[in-house]
N, C-alpha and C. Protein backbone atom coordinates (compact mmCIF):
# COMPACT_ATOMS: atom_id res chain seq x y z
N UNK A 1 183.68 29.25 67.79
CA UNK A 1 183.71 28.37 66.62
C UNK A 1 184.67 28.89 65.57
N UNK A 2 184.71 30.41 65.29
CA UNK A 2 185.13 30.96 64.42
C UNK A 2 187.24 30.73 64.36
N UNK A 3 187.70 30.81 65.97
CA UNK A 3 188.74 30.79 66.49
C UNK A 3 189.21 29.22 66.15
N UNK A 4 188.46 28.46 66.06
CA UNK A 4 188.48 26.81 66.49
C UNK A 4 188.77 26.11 64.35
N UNK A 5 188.12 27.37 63.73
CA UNK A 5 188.30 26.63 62.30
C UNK A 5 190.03 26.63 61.80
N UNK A 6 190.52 27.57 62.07
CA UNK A 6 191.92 27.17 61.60
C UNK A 6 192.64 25.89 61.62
N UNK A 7 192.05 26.09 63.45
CA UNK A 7 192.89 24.68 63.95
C UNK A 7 192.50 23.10 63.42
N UNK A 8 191.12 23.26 63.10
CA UNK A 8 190.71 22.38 62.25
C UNK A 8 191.12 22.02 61.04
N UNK A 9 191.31 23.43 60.47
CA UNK A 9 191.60 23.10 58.79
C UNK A 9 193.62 22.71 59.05
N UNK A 10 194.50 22.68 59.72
CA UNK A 10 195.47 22.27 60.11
C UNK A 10 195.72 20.50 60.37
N UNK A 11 194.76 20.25 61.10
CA UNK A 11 194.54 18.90 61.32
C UNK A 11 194.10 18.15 60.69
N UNK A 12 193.08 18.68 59.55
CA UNK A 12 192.57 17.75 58.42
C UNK A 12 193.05 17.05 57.89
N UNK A 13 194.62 17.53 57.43
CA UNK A 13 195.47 16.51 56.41
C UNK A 13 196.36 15.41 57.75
N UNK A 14 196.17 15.84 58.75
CA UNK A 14 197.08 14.41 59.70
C UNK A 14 195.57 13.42 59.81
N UNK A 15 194.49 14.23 59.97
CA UNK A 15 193.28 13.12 59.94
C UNK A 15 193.41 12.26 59.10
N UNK A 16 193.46 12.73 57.81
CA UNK A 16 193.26 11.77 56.72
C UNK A 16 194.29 10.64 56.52
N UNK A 17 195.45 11.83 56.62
CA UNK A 17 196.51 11.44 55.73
C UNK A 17 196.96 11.70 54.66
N UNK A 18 198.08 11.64 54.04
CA UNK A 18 198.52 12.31 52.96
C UNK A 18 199.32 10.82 52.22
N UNK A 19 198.83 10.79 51.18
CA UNK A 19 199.22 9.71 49.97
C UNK A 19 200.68 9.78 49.53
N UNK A 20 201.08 9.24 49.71
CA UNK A 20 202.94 9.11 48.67
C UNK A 20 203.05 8.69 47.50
N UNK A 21 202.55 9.05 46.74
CA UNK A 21 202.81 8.70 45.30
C UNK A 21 204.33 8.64 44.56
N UNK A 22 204.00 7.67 43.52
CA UNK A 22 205.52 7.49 42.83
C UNK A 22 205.75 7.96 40.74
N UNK A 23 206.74 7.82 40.76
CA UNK A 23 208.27 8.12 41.24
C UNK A 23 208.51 9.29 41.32
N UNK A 24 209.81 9.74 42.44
CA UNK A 24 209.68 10.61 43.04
C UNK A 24 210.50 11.54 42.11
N UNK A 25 210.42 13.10 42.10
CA UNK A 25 211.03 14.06 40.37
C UNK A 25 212.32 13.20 40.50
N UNK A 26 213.01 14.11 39.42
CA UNK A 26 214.11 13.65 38.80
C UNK A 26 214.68 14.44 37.85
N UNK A 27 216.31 14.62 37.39
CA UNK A 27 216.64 15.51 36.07
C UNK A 27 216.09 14.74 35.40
N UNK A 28 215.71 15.59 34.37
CA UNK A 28 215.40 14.58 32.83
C UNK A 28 216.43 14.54 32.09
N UNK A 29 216.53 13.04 31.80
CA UNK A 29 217.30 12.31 30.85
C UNK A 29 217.19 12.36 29.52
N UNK A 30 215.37 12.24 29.18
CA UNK A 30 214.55 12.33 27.55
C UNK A 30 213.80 13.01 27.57
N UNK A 31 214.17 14.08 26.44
CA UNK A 31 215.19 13.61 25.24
C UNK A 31 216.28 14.16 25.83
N UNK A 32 217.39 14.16 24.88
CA UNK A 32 218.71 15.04 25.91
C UNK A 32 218.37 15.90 25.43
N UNK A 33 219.16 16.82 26.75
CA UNK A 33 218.65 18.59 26.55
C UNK A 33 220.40 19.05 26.79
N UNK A 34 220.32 19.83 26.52
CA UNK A 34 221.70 20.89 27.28
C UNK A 34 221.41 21.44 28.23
N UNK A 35 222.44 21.60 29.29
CA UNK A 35 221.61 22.58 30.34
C UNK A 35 221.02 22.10 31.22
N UNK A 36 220.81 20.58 31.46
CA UNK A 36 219.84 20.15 32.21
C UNK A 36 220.37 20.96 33.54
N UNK A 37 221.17 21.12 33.78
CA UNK A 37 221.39 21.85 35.13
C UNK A 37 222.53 23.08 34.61
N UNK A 38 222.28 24.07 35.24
CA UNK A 38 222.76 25.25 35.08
C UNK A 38 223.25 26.10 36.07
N UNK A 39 224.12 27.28 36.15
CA UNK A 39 224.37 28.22 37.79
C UNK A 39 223.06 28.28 38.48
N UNK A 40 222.02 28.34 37.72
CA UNK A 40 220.78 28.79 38.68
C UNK A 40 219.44 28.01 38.16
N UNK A 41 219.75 26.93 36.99
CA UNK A 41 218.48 26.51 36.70
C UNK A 41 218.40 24.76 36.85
N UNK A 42 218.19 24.28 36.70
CA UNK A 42 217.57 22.57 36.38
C UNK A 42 216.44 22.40 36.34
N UNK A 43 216.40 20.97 35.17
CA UNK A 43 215.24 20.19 34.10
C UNK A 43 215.11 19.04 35.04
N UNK A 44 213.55 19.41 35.30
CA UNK A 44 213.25 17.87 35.68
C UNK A 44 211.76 17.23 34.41
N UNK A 45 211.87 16.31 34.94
CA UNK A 45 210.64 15.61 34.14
C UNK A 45 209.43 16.00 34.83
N UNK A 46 208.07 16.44 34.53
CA UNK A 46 206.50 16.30 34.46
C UNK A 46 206.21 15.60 35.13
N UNK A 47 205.26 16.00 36.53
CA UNK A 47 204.78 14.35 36.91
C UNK A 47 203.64 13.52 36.22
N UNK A 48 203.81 13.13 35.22
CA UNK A 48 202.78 12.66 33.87
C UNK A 48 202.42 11.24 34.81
N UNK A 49 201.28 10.60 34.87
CA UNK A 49 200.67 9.64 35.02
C UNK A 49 200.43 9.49 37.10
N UNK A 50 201.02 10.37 37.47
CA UNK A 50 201.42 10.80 39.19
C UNK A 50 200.51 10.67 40.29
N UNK A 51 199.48 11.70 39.81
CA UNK A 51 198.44 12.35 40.71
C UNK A 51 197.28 12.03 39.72
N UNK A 52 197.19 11.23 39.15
CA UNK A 52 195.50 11.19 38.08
C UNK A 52 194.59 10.51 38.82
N UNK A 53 194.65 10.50 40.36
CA UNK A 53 193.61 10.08 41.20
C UNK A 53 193.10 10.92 41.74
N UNK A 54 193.42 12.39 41.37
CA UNK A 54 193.46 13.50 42.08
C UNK A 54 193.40 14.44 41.36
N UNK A 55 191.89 14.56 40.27
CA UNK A 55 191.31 15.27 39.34
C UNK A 55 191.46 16.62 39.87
N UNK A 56 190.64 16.82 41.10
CA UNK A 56 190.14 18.72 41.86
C UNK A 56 191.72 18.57 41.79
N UNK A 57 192.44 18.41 41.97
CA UNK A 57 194.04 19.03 43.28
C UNK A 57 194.84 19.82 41.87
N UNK A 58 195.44 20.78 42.58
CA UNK A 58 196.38 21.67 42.23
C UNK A 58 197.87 21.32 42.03
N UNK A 59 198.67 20.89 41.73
CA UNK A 59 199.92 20.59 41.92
C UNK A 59 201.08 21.57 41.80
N UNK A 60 201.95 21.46 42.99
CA UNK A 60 202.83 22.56 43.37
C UNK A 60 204.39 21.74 43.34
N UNK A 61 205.37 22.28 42.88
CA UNK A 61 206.81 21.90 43.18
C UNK A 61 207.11 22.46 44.31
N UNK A 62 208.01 21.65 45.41
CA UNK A 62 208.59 22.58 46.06
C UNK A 62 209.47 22.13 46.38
N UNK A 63 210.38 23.40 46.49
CA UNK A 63 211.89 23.37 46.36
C UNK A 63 212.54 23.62 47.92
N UNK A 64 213.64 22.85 48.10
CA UNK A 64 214.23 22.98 49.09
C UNK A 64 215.71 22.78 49.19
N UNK A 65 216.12 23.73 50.15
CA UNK A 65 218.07 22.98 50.42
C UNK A 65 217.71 21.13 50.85
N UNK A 66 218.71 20.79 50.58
CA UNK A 66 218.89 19.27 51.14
C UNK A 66 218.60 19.57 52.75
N UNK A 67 219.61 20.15 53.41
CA UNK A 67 219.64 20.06 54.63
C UNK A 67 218.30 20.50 55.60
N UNK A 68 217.23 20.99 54.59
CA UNK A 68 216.20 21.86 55.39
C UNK A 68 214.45 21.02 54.95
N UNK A 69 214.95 19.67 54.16
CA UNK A 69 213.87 19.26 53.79
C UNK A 69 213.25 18.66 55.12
N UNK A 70 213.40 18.43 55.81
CA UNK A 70 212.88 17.96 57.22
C UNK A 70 211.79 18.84 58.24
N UNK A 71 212.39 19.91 57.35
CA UNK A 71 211.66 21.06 58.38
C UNK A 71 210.30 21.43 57.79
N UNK A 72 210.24 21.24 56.77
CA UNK A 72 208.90 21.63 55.89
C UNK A 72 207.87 20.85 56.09
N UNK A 73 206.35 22.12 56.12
CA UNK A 73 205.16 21.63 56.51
C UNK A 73 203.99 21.71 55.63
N UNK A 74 204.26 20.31 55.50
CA UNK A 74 203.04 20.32 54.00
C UNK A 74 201.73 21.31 54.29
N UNK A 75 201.37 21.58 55.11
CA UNK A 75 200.30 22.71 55.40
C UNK A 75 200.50 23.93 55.26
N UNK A 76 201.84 24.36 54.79
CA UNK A 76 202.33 26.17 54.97
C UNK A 76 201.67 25.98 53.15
N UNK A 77 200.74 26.85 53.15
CA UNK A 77 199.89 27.24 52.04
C UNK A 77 200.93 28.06 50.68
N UNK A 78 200.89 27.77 49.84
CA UNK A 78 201.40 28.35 48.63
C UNK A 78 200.94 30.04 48.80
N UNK A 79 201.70 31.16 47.92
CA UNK A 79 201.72 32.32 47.66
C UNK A 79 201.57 33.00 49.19
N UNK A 80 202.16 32.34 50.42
CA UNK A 80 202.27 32.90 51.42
C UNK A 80 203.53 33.62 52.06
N UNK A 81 203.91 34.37 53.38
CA UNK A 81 205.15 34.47 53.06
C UNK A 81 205.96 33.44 53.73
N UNK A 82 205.22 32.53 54.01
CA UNK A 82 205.81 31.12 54.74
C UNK A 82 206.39 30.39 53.69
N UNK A 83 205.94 30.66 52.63
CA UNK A 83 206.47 29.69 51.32
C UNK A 83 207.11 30.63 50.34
N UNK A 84 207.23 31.67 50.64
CA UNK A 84 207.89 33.02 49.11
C UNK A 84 209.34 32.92 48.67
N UNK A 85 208.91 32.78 47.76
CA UNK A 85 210.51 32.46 47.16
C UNK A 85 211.17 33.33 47.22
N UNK A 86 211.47 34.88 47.25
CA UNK A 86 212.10 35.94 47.36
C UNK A 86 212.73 35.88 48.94
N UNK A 87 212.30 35.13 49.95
CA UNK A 87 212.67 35.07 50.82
C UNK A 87 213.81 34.01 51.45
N UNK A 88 213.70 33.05 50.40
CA UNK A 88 214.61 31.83 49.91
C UNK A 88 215.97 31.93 49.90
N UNK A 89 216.96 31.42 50.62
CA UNK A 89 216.71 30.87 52.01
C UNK A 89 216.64 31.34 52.96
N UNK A 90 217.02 32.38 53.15
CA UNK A 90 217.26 33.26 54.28
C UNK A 90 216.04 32.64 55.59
N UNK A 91 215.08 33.14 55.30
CA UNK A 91 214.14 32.99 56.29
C UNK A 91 213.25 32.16 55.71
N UNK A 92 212.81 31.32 54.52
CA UNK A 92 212.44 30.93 54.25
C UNK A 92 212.73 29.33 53.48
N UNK A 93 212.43 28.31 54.66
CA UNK A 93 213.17 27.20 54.19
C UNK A 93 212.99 26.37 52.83
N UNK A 94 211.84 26.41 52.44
CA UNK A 94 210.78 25.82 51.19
C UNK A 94 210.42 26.69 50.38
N UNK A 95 210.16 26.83 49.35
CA UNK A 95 209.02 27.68 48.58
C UNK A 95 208.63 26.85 48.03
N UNK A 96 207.35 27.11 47.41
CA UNK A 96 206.26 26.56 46.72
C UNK A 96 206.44 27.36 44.82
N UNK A 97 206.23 26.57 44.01
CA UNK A 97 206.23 27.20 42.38
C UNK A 97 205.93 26.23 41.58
N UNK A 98 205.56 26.75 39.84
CA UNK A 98 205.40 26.34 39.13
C UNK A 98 203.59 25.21 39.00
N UNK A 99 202.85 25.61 40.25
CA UNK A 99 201.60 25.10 40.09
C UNK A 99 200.68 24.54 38.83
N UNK A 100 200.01 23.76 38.81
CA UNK A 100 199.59 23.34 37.81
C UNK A 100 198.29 22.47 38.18
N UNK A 101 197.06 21.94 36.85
CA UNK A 101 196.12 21.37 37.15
C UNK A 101 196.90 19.94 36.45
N UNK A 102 195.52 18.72 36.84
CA UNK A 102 195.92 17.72 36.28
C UNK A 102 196.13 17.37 34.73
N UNK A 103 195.12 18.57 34.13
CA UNK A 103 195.16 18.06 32.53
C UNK A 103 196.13 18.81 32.27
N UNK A 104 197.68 19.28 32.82
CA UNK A 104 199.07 19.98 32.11
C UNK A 104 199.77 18.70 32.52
N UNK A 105 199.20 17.74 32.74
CA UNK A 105 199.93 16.38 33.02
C UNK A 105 199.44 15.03 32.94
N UNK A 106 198.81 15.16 31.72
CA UNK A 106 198.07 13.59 31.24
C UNK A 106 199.23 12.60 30.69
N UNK A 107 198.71 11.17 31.21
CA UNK A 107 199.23 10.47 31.08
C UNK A 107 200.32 10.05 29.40
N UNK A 108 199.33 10.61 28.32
CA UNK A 108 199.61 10.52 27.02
C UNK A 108 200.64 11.95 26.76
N UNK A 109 201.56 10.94 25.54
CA UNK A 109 202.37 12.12 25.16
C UNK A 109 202.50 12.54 23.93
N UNK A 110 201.35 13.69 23.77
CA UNK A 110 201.02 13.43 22.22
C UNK A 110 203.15 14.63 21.50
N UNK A 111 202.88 13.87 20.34
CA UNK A 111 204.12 14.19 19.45
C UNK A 111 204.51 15.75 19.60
N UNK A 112 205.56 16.04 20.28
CA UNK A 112 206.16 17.11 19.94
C UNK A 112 205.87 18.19 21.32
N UNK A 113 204.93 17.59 22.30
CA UNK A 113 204.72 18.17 23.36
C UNK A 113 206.19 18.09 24.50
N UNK A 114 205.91 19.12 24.80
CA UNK A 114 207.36 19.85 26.16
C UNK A 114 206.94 19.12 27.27
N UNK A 115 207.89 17.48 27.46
CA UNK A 115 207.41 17.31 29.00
C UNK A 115 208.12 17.39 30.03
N UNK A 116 208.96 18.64 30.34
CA UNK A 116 209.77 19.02 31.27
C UNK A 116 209.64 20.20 32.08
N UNK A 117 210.01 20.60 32.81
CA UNK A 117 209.70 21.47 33.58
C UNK A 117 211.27 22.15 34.18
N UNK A 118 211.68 23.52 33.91
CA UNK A 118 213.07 24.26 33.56
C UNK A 118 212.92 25.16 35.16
N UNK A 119 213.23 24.74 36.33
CA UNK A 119 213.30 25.36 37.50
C UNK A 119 214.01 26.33 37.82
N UNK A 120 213.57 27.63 38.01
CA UNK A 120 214.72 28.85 37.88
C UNK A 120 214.81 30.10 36.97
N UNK A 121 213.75 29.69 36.28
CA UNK A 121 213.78 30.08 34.95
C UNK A 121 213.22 31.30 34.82
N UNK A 122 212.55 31.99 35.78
CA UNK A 122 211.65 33.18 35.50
C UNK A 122 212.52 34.46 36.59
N UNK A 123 213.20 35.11 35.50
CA UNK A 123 213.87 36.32 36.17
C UNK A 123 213.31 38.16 36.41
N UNK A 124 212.45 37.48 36.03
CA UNK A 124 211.43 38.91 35.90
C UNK A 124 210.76 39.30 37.69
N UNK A 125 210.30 38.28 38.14
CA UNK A 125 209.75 38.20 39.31
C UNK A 125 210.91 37.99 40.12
N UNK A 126 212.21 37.71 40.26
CA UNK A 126 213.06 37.27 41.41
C UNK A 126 212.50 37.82 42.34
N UNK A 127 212.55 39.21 42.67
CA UNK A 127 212.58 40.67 43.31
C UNK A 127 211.29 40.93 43.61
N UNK A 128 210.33 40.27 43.05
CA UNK A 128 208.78 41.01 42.99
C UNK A 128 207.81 40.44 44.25
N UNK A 129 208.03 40.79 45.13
CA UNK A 129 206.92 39.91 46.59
C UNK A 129 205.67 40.44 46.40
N UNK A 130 205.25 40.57 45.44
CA UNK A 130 203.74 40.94 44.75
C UNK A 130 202.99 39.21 44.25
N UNK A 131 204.71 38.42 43.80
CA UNK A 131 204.85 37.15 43.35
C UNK A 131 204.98 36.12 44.09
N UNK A 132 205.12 35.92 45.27
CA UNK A 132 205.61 34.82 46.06
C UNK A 132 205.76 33.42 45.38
N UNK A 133 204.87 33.19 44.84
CA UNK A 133 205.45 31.89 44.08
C UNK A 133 206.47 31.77 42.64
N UNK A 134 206.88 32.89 42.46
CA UNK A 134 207.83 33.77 41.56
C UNK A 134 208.77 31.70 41.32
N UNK A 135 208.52 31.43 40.20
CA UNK A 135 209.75 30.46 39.40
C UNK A 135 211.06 30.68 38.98
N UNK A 136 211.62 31.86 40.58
CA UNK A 136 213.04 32.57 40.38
C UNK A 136 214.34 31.85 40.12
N UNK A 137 215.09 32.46 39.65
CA UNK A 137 216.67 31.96 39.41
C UNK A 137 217.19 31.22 41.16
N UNK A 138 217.56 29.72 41.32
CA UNK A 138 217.85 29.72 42.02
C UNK A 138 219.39 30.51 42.42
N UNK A 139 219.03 30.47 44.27
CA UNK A 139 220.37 31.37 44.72
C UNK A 139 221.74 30.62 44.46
N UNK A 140 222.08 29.74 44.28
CA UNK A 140 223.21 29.00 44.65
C UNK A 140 223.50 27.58 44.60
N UNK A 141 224.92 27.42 44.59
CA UNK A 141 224.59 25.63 43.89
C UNK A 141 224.08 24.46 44.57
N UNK A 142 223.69 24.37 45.66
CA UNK A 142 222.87 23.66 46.22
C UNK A 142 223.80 23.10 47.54
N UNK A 143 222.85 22.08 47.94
CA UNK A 143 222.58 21.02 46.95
C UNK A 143 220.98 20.94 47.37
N UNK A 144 220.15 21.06 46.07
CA UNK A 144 218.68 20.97 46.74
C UNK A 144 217.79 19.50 46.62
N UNK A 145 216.62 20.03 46.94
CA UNK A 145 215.61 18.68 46.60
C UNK A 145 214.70 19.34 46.97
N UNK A 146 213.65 18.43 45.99
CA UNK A 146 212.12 18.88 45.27
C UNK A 146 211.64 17.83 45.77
N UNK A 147 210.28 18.09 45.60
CA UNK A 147 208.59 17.08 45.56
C UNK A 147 207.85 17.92 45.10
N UNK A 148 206.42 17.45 44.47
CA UNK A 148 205.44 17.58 43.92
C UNK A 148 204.44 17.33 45.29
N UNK A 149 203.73 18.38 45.49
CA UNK A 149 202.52 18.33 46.23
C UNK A 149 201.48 18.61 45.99
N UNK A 150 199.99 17.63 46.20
CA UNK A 150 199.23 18.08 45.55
C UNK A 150 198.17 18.86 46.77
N UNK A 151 197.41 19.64 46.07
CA UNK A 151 196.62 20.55 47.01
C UNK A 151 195.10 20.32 46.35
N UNK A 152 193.75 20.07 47.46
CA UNK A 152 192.65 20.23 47.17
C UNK A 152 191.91 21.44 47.95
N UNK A 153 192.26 22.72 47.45
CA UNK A 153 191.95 23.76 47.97
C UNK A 153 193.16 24.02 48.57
N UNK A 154 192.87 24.17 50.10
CA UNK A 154 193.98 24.35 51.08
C UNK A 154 194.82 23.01 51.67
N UNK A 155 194.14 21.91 51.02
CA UNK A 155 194.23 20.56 51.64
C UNK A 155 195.16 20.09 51.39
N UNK A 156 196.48 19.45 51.57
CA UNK A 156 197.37 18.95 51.21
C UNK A 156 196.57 17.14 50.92
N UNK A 157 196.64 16.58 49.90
CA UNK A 157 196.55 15.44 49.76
C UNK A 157 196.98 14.19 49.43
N UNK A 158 197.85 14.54 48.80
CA UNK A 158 199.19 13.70 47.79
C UNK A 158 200.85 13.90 47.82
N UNK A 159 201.80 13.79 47.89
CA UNK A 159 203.03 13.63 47.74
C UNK A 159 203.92 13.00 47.14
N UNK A 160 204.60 13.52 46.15
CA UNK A 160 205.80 12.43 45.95
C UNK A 160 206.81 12.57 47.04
N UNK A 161 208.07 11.37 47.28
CA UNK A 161 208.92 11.52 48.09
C UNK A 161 210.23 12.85 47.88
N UNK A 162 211.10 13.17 48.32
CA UNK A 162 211.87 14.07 47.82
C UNK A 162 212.69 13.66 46.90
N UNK A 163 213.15 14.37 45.94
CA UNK A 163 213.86 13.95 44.69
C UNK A 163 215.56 13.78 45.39
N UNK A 164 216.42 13.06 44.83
CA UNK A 164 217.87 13.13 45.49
C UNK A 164 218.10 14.35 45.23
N UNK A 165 219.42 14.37 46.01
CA UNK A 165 220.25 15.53 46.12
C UNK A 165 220.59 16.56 44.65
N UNK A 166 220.29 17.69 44.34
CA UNK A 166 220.47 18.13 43.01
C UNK A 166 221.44 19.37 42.98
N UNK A 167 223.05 19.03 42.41
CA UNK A 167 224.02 20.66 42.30
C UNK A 167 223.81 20.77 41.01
N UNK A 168 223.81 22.13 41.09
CA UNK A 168 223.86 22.94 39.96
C UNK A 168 225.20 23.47 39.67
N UNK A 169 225.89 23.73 38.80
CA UNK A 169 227.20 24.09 37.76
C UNK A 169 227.62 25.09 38.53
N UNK A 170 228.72 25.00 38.58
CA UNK A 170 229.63 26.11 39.33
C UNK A 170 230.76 26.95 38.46
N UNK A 171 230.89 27.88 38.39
CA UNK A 171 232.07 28.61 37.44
C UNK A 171 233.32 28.52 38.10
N UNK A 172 234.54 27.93 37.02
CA UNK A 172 235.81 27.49 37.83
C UNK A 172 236.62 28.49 37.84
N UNK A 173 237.59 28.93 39.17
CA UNK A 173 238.06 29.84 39.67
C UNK A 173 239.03 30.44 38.63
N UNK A 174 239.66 31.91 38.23
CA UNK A 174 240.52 31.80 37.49
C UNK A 174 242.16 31.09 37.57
N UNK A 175 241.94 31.06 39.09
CA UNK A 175 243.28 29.86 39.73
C UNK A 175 243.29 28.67 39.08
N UNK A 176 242.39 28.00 38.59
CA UNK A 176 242.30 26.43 38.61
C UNK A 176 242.75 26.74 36.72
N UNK A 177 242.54 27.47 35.91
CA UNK A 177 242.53 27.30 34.67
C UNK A 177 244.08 27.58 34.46
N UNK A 178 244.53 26.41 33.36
CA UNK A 178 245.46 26.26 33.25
C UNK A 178 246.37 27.28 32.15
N UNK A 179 247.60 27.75 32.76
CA UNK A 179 248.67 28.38 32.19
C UNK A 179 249.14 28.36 30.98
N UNK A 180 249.16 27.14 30.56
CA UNK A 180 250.21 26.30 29.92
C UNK A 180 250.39 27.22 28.66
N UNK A 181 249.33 26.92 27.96
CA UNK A 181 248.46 27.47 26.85
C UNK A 181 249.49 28.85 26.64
N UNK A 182 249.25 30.07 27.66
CA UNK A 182 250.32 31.06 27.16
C UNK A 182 251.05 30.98 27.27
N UNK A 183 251.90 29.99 28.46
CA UNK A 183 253.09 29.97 28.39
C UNK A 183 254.08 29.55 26.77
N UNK A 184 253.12 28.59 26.31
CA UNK A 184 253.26 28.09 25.00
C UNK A 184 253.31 29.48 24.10
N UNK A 185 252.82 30.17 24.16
CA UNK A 185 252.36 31.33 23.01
C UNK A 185 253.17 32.43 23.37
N UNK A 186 254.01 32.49 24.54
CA UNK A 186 254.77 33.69 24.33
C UNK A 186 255.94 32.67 24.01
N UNK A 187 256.13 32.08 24.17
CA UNK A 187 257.83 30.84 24.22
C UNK A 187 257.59 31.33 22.43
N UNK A 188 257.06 31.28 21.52
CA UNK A 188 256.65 31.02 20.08
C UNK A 188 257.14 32.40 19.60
N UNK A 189 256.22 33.33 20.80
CA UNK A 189 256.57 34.59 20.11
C UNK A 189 258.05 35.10 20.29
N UNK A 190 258.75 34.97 21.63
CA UNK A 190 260.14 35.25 21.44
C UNK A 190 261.09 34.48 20.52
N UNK A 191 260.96 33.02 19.97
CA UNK A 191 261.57 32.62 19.38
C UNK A 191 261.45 33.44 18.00
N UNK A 192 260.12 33.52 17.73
CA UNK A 192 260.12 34.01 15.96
C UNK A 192 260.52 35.42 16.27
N UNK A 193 260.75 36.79 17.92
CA UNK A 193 261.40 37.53 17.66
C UNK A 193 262.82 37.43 17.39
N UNK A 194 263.56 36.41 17.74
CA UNK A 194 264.84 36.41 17.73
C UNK A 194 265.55 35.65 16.43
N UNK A 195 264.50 35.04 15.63
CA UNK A 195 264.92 34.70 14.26
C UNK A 195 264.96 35.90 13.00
N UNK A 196 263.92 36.40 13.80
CA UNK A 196 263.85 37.79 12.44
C UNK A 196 264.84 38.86 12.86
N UNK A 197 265.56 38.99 14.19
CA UNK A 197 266.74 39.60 13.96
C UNK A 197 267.65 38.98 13.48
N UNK A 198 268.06 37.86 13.73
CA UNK A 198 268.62 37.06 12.96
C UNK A 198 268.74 37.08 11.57
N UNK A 199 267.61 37.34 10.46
CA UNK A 199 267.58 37.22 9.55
C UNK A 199 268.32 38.22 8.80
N UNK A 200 267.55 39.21 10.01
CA UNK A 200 267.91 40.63 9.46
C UNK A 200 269.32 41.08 9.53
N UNK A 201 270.19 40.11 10.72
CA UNK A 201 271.45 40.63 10.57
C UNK A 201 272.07 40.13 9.34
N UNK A 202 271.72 38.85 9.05
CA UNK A 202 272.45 38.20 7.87
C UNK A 202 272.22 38.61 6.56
N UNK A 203 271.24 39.43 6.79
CA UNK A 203 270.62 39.89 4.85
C UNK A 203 271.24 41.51 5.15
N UNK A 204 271.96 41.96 6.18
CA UNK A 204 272.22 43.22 6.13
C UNK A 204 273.84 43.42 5.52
């Protein structure tokens, strides 16, 4: 019996089924921010009004390359090393972060409350596999995609669909930045050297 519960608790969520809830994340637009995307970070919006059918459940982001969202199994449990972000991507196609209950996401938006969520953002843990669900600097500019999953215990129960494709800012090569600029600024400086000899020969 003891051997037989895993396999059970695996199958529970294809028994049931798992809910698709809408709309699926997104950068946030409001209010404008700066930064919404960064070398290693992006703003998405809260899933505010999402999962409020789904008081017990836990809600988890999880992050993925574009190309690897296919492979992910809503059953690989959060803070595991199936889901650790330190392991990201290398061997690890998904991670799980930024968890939360339902009341950090009520429908109401009272005045002056933060309803965004800054992915990437926690550099303290990159390194720390003490952390697995570590809210690390992402590695690279993508291109990724997210969903919100909700969890009742171990249970997967809810889903949004995957968010589109998301790059993050890239720093431009020193090749691509343009010349011109000094070329302009030494042309200036030899001219005003060759006037002040000039001057100087004529006042001599």
């Amino acid at each position: 019996t003891r051997t037989m519960l895993p396999l059970l608790l695996l199958l529970l969520p294809a028994a049931h089924g798992i809910a698709e809830v809408g709309p699926r994340p997104a950068l946030t637009r409001e209010p404008s921010l700066e930064g919404v995307t960064t070398a290693s970070t992006f703003v998405l919006d809260q899933p505010r009004c999402v999962f409020d059918a789904y008081g017990n459940a836990v809600i988890w982001l999880v992050v993925a390359l574009d190309k690897d969202t296919s492979s992910f199994n809503n059953s690989a449990g959060p803070g595991t090393p199936e889901t650790a972000f330190q392991s990201f991507p290398k061997s690890v196609r998904a991670y799980m972060t930024l968890n939360a209950t339902l009341a950090s996401y009520p429908c109401s938006k009272p005045a002056g409350d933060i309803t965004v969520l800054r992915v990437g953002s926690e550099t303290s843990c990159a390194q720390d596999e003490s952390r697995p669900t570590c809210n690390g600097p992402l590695p690279g500019p993508g291109p990724y995609r997210v969903k919100f999953l909700a969890l009742e215990g171990s249970v997967p129960v809810a889903e949004t669909a995957w968010s589109a494709p998301i790059m993050l800012r890239t720093a431009k090569p020193l090749s691509s930045i343009s010349t011109a600029d000094s070329g302009h600024n030494a042309g200036m400086i030899a001219i005003t050297t060759i006037l002040s000899i000039l001057l100087a020969i004529l006042l001599a």
